[in-house]
PDB file of N, CA and C in Angstrom:
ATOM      1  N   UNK A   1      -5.962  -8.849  -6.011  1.00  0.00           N
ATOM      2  CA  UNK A   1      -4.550  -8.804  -5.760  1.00  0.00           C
ATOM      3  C   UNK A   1      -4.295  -9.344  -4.354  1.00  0.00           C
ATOM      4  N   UNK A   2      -3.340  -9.814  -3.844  1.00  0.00           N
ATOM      5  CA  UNK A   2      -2.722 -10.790  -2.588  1.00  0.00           C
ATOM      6  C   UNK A   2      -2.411  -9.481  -2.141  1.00  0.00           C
ATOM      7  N   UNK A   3      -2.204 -10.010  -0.733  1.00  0.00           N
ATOM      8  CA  UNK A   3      -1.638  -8.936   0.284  1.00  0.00           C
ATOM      9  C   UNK A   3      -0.130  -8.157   0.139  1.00  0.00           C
ATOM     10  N   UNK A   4       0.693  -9.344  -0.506  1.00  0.00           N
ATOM     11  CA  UNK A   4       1.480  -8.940  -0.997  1.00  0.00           C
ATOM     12  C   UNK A   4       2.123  -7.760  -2.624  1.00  0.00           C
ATOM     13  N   UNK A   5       1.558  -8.221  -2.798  1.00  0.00           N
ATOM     14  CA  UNK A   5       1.368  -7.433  -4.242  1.00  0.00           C
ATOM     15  C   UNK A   5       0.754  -6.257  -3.985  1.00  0.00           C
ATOM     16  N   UNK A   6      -0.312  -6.010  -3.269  1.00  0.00           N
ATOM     17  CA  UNK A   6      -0.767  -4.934  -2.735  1.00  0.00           C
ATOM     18  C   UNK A   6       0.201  -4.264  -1.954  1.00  0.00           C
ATOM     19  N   UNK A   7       0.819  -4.655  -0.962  1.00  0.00           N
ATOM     20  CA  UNK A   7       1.590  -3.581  -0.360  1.00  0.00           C
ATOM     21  C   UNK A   7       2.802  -2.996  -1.645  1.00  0.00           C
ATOM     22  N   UNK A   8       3.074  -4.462  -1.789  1.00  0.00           N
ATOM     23  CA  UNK A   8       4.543  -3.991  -2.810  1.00  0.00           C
ATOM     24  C   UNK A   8       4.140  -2.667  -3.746  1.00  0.00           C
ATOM     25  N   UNK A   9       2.790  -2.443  -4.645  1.00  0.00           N
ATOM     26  CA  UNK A   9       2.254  -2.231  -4.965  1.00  0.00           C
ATOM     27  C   UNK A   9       2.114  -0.402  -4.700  1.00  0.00           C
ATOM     28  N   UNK A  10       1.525  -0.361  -3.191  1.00  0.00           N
ATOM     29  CA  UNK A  10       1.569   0.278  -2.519  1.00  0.00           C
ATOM     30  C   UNK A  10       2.595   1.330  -2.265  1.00  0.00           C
ATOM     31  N   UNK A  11       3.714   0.320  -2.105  1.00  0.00           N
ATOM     32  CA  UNK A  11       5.085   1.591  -1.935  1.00  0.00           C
ATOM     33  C   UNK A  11       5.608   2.174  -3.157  1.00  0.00           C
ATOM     34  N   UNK A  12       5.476   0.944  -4.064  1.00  0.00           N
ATOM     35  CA  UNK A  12       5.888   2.160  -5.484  1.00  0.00           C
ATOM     36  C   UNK A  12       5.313   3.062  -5.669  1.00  0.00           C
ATOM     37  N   UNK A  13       3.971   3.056  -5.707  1.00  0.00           N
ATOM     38  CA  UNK A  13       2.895   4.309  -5.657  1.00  0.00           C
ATOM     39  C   UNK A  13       3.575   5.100  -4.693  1.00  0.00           C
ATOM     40  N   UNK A  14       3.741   4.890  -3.672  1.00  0.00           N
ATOM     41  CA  UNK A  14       3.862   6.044  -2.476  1.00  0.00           C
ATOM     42  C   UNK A  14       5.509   6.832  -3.445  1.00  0.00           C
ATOM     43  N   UNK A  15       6.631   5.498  -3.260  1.00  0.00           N
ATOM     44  CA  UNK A  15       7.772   6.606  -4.113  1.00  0.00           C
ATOM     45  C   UNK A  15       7.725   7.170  -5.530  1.00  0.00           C
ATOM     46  N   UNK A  16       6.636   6.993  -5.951  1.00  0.00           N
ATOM     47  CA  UNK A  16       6.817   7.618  -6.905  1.00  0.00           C
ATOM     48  C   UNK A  16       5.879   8.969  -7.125  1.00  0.00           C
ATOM     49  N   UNK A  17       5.237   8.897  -6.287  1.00  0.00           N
ATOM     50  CA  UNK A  17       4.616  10.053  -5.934  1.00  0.00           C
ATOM     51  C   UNK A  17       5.026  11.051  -5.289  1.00  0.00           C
ATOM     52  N   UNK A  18       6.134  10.768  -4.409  1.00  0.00           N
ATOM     53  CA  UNK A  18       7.319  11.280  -3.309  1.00  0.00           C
ATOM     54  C   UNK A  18       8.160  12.126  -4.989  1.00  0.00           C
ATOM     55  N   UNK A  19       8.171  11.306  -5.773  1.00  0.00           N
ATOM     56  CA  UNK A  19       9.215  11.588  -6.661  1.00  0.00           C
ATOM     57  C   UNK A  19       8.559  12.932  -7.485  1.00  0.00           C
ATOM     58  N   UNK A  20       7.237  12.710  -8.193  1.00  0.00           N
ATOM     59  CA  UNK A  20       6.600  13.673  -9.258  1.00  0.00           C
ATOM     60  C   UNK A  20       6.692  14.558  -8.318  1.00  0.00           C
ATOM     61  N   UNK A  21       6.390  14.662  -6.692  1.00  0.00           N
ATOM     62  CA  UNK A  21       6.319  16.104  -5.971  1.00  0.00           C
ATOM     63  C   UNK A  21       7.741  16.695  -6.275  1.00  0.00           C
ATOM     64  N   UNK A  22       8.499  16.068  -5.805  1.00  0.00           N
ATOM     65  CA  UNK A  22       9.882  16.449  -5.815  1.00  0.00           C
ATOM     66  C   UNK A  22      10.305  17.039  -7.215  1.00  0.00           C
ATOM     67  N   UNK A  23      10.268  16.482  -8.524  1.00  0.00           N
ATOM     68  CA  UNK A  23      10.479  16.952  -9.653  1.00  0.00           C
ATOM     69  C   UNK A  23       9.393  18.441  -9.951  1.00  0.00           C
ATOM     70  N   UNK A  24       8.242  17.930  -9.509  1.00  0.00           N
ATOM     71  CA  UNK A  24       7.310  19.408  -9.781  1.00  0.00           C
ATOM     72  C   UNK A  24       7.746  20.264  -9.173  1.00  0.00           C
ATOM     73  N   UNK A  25       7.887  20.245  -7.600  1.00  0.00           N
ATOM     74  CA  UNK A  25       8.383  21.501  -7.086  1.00  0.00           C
ATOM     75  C   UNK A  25       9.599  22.204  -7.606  1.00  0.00           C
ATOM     76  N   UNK A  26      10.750  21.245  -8.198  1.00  0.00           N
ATOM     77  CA  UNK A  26      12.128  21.432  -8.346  1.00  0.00           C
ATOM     78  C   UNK A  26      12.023  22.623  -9.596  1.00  0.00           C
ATOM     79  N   UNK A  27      10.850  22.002 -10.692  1.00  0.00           N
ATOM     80  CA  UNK A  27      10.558  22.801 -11.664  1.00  0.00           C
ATOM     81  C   UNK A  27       9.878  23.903 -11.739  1.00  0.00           C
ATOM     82  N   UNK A  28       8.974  23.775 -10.488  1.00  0.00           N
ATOM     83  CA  UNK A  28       7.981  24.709 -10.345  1.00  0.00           C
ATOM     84  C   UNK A  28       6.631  24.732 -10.976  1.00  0.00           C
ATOM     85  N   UNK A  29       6.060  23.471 -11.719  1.00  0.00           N
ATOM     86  CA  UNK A  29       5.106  22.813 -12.253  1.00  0.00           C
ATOM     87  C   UNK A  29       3.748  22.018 -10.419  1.00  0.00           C
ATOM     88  N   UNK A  30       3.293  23.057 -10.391  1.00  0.00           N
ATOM     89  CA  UNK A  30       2.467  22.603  -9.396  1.00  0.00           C
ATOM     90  C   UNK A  30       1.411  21.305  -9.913  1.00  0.00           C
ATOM     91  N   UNK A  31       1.123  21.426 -10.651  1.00  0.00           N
ATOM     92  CA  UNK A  31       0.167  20.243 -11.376  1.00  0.00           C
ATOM     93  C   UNK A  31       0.974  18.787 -11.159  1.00  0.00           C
ATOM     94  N   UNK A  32       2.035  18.900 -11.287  1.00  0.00           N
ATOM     95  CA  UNK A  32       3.134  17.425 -10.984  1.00  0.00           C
ATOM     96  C   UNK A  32       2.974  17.248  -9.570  1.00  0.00           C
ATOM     97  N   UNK A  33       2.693  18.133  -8.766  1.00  0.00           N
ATOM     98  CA  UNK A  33       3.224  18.524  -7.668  1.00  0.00           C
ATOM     99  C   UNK A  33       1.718  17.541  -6.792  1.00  0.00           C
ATOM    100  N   UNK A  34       0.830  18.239  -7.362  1.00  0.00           N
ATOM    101  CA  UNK A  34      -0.483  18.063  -6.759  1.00  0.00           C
ATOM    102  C   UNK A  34      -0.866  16.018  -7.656  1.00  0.00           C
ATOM    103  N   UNK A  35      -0.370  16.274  -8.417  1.00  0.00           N
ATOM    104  CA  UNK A  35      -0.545  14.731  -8.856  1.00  0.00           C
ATOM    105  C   UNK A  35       0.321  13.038  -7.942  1.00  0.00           C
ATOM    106  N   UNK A  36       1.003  14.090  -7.951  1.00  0.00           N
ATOM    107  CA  UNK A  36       2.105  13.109  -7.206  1.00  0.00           C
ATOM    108  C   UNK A  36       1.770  12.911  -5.744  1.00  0.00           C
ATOM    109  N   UNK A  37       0.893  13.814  -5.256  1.00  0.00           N
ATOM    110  CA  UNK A  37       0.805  14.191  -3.596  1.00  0.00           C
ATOM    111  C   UNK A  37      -0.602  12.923  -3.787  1.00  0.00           C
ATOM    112  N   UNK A  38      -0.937  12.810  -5.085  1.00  0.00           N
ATOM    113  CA  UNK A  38      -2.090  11.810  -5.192  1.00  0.00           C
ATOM    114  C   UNK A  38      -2.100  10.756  -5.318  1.00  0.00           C
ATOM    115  N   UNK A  39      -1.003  10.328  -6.113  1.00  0.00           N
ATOM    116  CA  UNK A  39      -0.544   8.822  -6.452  1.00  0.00           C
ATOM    117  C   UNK A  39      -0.061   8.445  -4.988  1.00  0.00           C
ATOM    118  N   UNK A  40       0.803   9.524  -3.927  1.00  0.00           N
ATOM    119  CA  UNK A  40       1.472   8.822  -2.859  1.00  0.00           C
ATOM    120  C   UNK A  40       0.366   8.405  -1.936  1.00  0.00           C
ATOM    121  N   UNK A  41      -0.952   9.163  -1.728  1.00  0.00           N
ATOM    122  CA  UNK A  41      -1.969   8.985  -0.784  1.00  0.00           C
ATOM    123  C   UNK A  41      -2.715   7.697  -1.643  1.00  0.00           C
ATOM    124  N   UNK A  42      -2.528   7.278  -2.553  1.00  0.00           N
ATOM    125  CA  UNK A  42      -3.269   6.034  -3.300  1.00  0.00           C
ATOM    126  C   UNK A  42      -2.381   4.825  -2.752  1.00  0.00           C
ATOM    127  N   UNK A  43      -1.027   4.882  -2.434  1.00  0.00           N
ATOM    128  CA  UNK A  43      -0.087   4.064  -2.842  1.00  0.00           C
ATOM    129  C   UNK A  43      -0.290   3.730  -0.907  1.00  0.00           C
ATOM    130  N   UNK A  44      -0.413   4.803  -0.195  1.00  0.00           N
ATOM    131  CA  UNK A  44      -0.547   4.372   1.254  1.00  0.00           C
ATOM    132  C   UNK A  44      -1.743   3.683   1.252  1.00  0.00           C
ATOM    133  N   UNK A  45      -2.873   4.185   0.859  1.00  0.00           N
ATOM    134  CA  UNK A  45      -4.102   3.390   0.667  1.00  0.00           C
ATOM    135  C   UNK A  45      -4.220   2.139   0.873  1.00  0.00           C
ATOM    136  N   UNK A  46      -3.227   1.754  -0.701  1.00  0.00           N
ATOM    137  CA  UNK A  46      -3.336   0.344  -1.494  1.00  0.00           C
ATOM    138  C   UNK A  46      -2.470  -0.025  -0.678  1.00  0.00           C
ATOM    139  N   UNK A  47      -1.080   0.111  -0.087  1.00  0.00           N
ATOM    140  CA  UNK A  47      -0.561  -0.812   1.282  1.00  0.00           C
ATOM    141  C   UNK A  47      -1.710  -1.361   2.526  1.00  0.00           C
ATOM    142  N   UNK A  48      -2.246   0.043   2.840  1.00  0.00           N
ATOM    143  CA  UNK A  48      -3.173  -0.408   4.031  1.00  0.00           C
ATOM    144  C   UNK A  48      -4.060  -1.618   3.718  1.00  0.00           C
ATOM    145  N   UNK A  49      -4.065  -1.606   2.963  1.00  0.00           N
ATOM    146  CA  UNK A  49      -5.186  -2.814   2.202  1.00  0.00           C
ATOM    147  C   UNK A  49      -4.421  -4.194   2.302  1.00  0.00           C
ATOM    148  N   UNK A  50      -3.042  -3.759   1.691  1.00  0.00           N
ATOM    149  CA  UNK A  50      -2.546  -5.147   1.919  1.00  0.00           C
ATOM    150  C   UNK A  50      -2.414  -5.602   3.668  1.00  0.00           C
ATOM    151  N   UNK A  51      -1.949  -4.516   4.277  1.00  0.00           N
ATOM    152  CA  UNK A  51      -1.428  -4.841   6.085  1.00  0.00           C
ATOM    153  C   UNK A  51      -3.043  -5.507   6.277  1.00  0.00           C
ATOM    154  N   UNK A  52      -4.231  -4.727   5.732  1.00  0.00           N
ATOM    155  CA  UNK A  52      -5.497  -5.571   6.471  1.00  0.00           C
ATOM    156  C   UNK A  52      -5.914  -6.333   5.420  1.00  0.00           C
ATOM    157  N   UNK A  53      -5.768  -7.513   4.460  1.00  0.00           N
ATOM    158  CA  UNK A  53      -5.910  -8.523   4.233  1.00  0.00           C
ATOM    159  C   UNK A  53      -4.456  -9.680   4.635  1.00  0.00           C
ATOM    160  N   UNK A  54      -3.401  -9.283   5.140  1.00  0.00           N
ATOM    161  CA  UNK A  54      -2.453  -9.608   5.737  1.00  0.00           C
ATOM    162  C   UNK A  54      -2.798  -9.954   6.822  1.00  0.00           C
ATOM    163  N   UNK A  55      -3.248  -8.894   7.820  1.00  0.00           N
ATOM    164  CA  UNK A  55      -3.728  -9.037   8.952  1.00  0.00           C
ATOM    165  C   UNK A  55      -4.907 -10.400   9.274  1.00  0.00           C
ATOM    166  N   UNK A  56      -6.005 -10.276   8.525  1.00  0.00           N
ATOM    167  CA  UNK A  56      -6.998 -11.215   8.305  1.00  0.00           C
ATOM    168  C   UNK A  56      -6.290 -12.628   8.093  1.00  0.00           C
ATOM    169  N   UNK A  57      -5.991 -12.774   6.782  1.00  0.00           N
ATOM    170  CA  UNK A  57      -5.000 -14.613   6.732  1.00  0.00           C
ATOM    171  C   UNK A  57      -4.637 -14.578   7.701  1.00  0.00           C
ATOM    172  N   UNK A  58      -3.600 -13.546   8.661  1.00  0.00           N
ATOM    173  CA  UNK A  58      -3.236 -14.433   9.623  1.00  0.00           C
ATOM    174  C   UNK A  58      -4.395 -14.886  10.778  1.00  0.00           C
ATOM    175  N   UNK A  59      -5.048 -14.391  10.740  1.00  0.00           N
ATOM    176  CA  UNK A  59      -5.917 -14.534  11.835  1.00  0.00           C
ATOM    177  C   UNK A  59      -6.911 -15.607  11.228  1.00  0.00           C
ATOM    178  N   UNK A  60      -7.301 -15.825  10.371  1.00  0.00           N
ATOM    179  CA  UNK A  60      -7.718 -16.890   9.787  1.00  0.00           C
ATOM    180  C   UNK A  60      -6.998 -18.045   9.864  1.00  0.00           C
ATOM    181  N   UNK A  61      -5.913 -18.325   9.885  1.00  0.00           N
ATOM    182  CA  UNK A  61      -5.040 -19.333   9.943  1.00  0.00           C
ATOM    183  C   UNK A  61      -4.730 -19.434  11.246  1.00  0.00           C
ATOM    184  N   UNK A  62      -4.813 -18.599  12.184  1.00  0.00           N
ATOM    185  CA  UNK A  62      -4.174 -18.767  13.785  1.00  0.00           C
ATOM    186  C   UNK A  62      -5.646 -19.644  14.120  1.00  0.00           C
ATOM    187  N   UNK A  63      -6.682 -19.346  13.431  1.00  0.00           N
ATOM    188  CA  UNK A  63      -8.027 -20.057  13.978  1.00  0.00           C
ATOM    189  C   UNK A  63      -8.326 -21.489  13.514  1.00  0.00           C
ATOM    190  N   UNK A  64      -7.999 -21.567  12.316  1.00  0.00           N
ATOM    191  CA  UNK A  64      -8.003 -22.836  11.187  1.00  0.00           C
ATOM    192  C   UNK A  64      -6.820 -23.326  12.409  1.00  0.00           C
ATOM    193  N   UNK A  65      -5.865 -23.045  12.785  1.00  0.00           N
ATOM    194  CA  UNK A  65      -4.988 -24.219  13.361  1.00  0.00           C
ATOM    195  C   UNK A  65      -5.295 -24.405  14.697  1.00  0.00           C
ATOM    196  N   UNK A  66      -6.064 -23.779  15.278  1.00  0.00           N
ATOM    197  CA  UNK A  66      -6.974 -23.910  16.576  1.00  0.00           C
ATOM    198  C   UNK A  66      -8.034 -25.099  16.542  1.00  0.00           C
ATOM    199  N   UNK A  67      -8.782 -24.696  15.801  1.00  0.00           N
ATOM    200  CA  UNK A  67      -9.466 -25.907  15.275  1.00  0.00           C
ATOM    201  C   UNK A  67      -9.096 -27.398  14.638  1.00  0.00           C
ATOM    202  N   UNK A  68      -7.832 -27.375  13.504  1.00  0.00           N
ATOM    203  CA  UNK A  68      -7.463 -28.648  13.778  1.00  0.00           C
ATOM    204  C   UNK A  68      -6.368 -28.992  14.508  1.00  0.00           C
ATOM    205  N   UNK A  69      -6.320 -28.201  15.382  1.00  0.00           N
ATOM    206  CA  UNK A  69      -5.543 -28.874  16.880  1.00  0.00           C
ATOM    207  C   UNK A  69      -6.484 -29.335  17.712  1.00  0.00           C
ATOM    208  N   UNK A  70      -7.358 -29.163  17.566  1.00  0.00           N
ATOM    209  CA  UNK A  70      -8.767 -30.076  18.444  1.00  0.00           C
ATOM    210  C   UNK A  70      -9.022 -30.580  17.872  1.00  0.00           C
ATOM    211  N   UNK A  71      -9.233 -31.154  16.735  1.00  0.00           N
ATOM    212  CA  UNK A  71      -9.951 -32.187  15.781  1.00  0.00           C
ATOM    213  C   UNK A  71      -8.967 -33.279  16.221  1.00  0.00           C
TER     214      UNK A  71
END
């Protein structure tokens, strides 16, 4: 997956995990509660992943144009 897709990726996981807590607690279903607290820590995860293959291209490319600016 691209850096992008990964983050995008990322935040739905995080709100929708924001969300199952919110509905579990509302109901009082802890199992929603504890699932959702899981999908959101997956969904920060899978962003971080995108910010550091994000991070990398750019730095790959700040170097690639270093180099053919001397060539």
């Amino acid at each position: 997956m691209g850096s992008v897709k990964d983050k995008a990726a990322g935040m739905a996981d995080q709100a929708i995990g924001k969300a199952k807590q919110a509905v579990g607690k509302a109901v009082g279903n802890d199992r929603l509660v504890v699932k959702g607290a899981a999908q959101e820590a997956e969904g920060k995860a899978r962003k971080a992943v995108g910010d550091a293959k994000s991070a990398v291209k750019q730095g790959v490319n700040k170097v690639a144009g270093k180099i053919n600016h001397n060539l």
